[in-house]
C-alpha atoms as a PDB file:
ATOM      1  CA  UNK A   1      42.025  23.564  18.868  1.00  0.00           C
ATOM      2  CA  UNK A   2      40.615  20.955  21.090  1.00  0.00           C
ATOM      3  CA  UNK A   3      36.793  20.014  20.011  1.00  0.00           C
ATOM      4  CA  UNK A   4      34.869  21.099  22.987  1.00  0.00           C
ATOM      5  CA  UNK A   5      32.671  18.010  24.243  1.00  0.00           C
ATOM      6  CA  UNK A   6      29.057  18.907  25.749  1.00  0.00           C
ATOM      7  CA  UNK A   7      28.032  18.432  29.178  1.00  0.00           C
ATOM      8  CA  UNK A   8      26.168  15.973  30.632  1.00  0.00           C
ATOM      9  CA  UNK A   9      23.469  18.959  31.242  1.00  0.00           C
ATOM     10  CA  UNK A  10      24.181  20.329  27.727  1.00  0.00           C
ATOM     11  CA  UNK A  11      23.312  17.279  26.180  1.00  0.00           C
ATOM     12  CA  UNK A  12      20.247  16.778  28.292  1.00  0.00           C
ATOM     13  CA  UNK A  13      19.011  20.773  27.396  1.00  0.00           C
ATOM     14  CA  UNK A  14      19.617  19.876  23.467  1.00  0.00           C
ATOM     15  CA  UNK A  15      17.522  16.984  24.003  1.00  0.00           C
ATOM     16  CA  UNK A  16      14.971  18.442  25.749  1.00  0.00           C
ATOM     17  CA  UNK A  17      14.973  21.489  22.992  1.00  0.00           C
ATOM     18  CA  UNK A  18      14.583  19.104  20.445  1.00  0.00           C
ATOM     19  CA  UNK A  19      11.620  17.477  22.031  1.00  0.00           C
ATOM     20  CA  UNK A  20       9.856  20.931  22.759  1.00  0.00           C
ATOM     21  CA  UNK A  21      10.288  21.663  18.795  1.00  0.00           C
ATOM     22  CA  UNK A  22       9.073  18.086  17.397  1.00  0.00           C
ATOM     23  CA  UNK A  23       5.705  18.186  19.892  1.00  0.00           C
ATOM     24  CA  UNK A  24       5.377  22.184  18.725  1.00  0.00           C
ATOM     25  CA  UNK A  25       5.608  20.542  15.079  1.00  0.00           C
ATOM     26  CA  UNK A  26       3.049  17.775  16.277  1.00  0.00           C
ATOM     27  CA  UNK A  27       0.351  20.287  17.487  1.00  0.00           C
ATOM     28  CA  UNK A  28       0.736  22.988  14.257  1.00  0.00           C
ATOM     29  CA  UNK A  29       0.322  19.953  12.023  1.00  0.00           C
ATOM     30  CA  UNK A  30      -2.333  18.298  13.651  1.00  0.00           C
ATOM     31  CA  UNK A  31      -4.329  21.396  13.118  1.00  0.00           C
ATOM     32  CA  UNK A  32      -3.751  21.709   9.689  1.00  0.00           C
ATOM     33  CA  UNK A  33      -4.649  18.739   8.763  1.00  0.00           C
ATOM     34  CA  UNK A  34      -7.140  17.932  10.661  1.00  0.00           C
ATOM     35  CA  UNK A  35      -8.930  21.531   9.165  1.00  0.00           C
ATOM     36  CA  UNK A  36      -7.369  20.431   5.437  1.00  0.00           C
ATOM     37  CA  UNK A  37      -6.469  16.615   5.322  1.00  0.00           C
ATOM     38  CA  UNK A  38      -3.333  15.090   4.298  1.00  0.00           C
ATOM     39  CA  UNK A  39      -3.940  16.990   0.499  1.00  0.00           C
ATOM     40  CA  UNK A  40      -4.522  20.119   1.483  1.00  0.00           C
ATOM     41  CA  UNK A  41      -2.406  20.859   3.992  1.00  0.00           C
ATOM     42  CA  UNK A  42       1.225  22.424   3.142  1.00  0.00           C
ATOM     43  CA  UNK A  43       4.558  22.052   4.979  1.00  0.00           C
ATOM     44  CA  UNK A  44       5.754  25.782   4.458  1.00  0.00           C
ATOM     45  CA  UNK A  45       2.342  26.912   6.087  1.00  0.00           C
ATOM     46  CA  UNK A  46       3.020  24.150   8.996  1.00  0.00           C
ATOM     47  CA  UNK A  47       6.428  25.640   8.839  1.00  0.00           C
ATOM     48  CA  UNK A  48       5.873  29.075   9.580  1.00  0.00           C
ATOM     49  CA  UNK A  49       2.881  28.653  12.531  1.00  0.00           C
ATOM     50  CA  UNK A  50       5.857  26.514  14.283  1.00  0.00           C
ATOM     51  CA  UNK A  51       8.837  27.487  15.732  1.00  0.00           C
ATOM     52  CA  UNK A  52      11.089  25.231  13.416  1.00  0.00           C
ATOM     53  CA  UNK A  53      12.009  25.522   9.899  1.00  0.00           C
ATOM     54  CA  UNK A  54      10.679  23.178   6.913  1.00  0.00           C
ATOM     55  CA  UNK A  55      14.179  21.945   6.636  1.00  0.00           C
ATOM     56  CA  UNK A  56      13.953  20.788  10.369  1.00  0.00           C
ATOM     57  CA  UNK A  57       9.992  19.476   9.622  1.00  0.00           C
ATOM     58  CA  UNK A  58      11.965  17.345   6.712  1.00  0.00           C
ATOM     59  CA  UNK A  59      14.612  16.289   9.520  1.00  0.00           C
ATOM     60  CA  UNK A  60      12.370  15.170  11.840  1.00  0.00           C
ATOM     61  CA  UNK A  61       9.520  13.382   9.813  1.00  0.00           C
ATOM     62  CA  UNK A  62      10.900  12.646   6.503  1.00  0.00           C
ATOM     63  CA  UNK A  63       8.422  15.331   4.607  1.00  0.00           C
ATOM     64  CA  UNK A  64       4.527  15.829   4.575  1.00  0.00           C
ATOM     65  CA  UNK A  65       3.746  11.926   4.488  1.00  0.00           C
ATOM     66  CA  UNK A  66       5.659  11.138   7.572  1.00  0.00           C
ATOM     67  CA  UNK A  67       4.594  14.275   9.462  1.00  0.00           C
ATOM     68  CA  UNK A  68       1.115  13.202   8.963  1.00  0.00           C
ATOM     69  CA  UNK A  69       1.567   9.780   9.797  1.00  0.00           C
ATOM     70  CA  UNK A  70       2.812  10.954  13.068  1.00  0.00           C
ATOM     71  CA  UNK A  71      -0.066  13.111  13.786  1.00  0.00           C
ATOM     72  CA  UNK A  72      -2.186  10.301  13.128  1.00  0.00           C
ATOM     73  CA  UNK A  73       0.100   7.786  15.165  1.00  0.00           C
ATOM     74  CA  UNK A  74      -0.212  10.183  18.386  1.00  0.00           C
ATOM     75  CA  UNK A  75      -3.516  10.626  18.095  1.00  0.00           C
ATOM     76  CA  UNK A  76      -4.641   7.300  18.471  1.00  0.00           C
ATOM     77  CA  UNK A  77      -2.181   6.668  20.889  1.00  0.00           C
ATOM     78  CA  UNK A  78      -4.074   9.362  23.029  1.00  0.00           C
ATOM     79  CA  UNK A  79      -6.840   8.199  22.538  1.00  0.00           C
ATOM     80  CA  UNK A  80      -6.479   4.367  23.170  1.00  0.00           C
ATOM     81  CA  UNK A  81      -4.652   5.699  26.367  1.00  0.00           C
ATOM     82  CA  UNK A  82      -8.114   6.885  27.671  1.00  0.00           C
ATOM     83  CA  UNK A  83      -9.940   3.537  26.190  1.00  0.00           C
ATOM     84  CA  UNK A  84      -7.949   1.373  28.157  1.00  0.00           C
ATOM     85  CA  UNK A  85      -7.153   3.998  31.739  1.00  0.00           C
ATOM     86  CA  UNK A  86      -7.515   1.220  34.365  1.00  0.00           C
ATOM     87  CA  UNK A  87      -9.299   2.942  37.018  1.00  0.00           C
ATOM     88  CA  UNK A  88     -12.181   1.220  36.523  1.00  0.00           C
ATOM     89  CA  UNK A  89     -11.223  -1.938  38.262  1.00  0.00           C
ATOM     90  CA  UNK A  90     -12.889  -1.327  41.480  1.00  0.00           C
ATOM     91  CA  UNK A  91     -15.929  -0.076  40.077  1.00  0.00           C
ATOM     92  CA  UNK A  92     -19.220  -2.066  39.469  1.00  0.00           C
ATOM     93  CA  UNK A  93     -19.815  -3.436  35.808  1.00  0.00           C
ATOM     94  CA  UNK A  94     -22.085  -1.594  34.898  1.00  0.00           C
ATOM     95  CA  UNK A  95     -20.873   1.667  36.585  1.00  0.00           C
ATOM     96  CA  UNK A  96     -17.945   0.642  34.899  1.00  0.00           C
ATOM     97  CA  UNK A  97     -19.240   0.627  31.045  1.00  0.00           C
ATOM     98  CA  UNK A  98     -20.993   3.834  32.150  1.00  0.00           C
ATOM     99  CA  UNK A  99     -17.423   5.230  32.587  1.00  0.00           C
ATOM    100  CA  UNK A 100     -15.869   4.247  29.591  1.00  0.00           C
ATOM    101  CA  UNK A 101     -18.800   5.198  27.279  1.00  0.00           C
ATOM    102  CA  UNK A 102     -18.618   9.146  29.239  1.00  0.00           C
ATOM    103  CA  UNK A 103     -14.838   8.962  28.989  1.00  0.00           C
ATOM    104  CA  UNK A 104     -15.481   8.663  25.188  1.00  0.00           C
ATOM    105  CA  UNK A 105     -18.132  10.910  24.630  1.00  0.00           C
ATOM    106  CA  UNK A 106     -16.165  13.633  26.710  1.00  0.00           C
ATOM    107  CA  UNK A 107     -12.733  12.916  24.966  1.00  0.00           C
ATOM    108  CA  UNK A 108     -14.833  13.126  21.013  1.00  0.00           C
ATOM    109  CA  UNK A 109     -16.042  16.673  22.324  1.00  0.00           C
ATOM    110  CA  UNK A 110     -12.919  17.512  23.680  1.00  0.00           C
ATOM    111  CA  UNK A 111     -10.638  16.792  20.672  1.00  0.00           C
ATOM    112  CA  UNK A 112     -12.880  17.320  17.310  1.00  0.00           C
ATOM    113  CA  UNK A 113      -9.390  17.039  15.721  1.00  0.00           C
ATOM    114  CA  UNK A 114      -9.465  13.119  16.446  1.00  0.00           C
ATOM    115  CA  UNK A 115     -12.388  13.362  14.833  1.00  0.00           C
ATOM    116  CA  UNK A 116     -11.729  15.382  12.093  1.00  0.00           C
ATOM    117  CA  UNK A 117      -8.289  13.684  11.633  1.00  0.00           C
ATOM    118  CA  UNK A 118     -10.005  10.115  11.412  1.00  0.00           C
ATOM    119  CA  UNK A 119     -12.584  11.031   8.783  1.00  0.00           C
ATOM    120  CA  UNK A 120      -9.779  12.814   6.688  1.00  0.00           C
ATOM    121  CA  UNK A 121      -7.943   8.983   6.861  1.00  0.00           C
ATOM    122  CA  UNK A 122     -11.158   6.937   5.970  1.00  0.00           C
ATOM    123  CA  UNK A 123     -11.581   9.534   2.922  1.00  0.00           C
ATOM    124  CA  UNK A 124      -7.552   8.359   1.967  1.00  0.00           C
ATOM    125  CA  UNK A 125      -9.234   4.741   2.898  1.00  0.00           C
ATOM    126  CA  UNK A 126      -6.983   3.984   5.561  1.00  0.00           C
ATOM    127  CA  UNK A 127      -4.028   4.367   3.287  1.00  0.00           C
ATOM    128  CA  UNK A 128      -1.633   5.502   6.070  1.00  0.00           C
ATOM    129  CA  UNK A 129      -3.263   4.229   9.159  1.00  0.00           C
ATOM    130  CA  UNK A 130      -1.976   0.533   8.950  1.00  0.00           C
ATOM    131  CA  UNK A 131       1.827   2.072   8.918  1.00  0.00           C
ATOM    132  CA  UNK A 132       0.861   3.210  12.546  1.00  0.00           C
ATOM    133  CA  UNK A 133       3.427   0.948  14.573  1.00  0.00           C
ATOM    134  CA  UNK A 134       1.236  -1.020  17.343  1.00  0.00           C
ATOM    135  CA  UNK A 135      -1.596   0.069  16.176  1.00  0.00           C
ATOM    136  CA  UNK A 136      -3.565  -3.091  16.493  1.00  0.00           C
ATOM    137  CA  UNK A 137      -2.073  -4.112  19.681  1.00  0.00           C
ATOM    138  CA  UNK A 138      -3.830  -0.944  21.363  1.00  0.00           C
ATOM    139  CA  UNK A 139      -6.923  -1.941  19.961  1.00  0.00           C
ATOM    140  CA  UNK A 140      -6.876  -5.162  20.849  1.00  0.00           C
ATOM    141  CA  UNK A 141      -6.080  -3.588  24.668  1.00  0.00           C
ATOM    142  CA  UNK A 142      -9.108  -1.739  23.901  1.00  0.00           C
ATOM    143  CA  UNK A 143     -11.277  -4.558  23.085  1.00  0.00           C
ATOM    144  CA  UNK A 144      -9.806  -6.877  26.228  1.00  0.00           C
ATOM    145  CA  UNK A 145     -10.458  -3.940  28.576  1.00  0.00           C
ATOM    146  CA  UNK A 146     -14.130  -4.533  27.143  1.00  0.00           C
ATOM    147  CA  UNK A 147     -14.101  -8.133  27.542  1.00  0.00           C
ATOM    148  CA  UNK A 148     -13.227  -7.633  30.496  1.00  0.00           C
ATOM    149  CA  UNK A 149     -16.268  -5.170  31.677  1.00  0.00           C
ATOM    150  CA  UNK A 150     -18.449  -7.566  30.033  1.00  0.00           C
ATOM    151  CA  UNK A 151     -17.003 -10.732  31.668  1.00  0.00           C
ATOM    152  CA  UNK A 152     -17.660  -9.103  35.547  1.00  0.00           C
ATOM    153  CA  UNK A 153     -21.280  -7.894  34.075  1.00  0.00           C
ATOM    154  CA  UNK A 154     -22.388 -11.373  32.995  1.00  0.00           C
ATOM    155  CA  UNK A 155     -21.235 -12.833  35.901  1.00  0.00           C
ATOM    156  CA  UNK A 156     -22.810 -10.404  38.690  1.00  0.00           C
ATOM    157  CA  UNK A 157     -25.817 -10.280  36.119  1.00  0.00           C
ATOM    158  CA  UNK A 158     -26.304  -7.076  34.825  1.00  0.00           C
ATOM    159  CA  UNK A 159     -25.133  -7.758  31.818  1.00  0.00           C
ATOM    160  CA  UNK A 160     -26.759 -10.745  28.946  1.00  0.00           C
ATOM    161  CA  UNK A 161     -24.351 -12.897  27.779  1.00  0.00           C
ATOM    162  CA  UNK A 162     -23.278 -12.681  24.164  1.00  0.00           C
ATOM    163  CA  UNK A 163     -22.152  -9.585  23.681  1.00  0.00           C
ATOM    164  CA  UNK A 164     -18.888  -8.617  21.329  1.00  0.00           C
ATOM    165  CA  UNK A 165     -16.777  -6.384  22.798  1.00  0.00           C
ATOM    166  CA  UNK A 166     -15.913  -5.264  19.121  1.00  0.00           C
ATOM    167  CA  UNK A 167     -19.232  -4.794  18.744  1.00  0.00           C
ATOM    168  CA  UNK A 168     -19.730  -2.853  21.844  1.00  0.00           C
ATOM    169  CA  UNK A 169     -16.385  -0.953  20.912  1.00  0.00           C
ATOM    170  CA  UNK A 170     -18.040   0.134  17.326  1.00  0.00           C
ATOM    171  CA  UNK A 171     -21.283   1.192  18.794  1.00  0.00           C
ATOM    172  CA  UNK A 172     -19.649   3.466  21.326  1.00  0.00           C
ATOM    173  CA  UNK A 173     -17.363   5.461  19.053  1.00  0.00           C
ATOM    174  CA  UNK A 174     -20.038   5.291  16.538  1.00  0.00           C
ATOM    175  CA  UNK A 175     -22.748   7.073  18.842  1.00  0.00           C
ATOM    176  CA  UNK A 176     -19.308   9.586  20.121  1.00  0.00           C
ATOM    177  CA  UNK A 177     -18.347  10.750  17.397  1.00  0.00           C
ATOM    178  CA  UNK A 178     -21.921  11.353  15.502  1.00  0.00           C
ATOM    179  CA  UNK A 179     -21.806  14.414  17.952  1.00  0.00           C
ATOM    180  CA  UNK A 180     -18.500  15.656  16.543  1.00  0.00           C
ATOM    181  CA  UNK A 181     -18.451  14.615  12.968  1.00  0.00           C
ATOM    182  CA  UNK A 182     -22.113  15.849  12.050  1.00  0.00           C
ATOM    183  CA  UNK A 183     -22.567  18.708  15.064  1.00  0.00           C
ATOM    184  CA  UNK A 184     -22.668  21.638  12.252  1.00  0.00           C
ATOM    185  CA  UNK A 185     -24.990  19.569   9.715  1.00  0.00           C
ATOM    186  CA  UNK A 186     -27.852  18.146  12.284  1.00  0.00           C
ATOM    187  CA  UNK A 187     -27.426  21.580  14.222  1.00  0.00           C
ATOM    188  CA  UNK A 188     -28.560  23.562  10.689  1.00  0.00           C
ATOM    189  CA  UNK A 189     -30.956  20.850   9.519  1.00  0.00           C
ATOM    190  CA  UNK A 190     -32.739  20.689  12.500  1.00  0.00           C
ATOM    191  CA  UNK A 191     -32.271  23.947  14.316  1.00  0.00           C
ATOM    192  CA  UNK A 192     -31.034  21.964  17.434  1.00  0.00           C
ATOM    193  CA  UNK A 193     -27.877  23.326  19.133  1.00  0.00           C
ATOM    194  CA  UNK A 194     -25.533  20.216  19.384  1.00  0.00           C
ATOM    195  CA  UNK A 195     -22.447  22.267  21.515  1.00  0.00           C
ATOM    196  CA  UNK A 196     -23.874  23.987  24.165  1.00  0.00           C
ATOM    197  CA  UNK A 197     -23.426  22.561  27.787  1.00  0.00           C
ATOM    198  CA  UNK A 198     -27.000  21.487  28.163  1.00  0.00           C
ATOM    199  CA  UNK A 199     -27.262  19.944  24.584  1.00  0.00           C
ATOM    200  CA  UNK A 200     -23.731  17.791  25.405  1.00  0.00           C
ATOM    201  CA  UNK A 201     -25.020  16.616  28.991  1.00  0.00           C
ATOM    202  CA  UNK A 202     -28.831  15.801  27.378  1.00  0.00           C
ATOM    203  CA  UNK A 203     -26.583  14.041  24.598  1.00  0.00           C
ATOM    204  CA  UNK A 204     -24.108  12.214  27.081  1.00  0.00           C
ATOM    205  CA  UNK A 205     -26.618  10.887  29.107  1.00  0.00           C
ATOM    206  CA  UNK A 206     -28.987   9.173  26.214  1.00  0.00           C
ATOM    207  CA  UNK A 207     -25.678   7.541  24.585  1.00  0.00           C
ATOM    208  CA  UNK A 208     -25.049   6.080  27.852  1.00  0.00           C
ATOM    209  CA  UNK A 209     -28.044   5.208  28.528  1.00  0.00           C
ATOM    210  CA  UNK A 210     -28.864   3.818  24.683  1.00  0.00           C
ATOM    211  CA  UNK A 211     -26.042   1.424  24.992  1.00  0.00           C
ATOM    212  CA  UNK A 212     -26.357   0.292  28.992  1.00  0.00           C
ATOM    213  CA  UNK A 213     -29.559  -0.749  27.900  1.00  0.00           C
ATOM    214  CA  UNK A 214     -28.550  -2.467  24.833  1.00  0.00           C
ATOM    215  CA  UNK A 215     -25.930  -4.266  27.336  1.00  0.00           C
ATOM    216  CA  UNK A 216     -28.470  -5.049  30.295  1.00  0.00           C
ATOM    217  CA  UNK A 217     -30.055  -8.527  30.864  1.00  0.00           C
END
């Protein structure tokens, strides 16, 4: 019997099927280790939250190393996407900076999985960050887009000269993600609601303001 050859369009569905399974994959596993870090999460419980088997998790990613490396290596890629969106060209410097640092702040709050995800690596000590392919191109993208800002600021003077955009970089995911990474801690230990709407506005608008200020000449 003559092997039956798929379609153009049967091809294309089997590829887009296999897509829709390996993102499904991608979101069960970023939640589990995000809630139980690279150790305690396990591939049959990623398994059966997903629609896939652990023999098609193996397929795809090589086992739990490679799965998690992925989830890591999407992650930042998300993230560094919003770091360096270029709609910011036609704003003023300083309205500029404003944008990026409430484009951060919004993004931490949005996806305490990034944040979660990124302590769980620095615990591992960045053991599987650096296999990350490009990672240090985005950043650098991240720190140019920066330069940039910090370039038009000097020059129309609202910004001081001087300033590193790694530097400036650091101190904005720093001040971020202290609202993520310590929300249940500093809520408890100082009976201060860090989540609700008008605790995350009060909270926006001081980091922006702490570090325009810090930038200002």
């Amino acid at each position: 019997m003559a092997k039956t050859v798929p379609t153009g369009k049967e091809s294309a569905g089997r590829a887009s099927e296999a897509e829709e399974t390996r993102l499904n994959i991608l979101d069960v596993a970023t939640a589990e280790f995000a809630d139980k870090g690279l150790s305690g999460a396990r591939i049959d419980e990623i398994a059966e939250r997903t629609n896939a088997s652990k023999r098609m998790i193996y397929y795809y990613f090589g086992g739990k190393e490679g799965l998690y490396r992925a989830v890591l290596e999407r992650a930042y890629t998300a993230v560094r996407a919003m770091d360096t969106h270029h709609g910011r060209d036609g704003l003023a410097p300083d309205a500029a900076l404003r944008d990026v640092i409430g484009a951060t702040f919004d993004y931490h709050n949005q996806h305490p999985e990034f944040v979660r995800l990124v302590m769980n690596e620095n615990i591992l000590r960045g053991a599987h960050v650096g296999e990350i392919p490009g990672i240090r191109e985005r950043n650098r993208a991240v720190v140019e887009h920066l330069r940039g800002i910090l370039a038009r600021g000097v020059a129309s003077g609202h910004f001081r000269e001087g300033i590193d955009p790694v530097e400036l970089h650091m101190t904005i995911s720093a001040l971020c993600f202290y609202n993520v990474s310590n929300r249940y801690t500093f809520s408890y230990g100082f009976e201060r609601d860090m989540s609700s709407p008008k605790a995350l506005a009060r909270r926006r608008m001081g980091v922006i303001d702490v570090i325009e200020s810090w930038c200002r000449r």
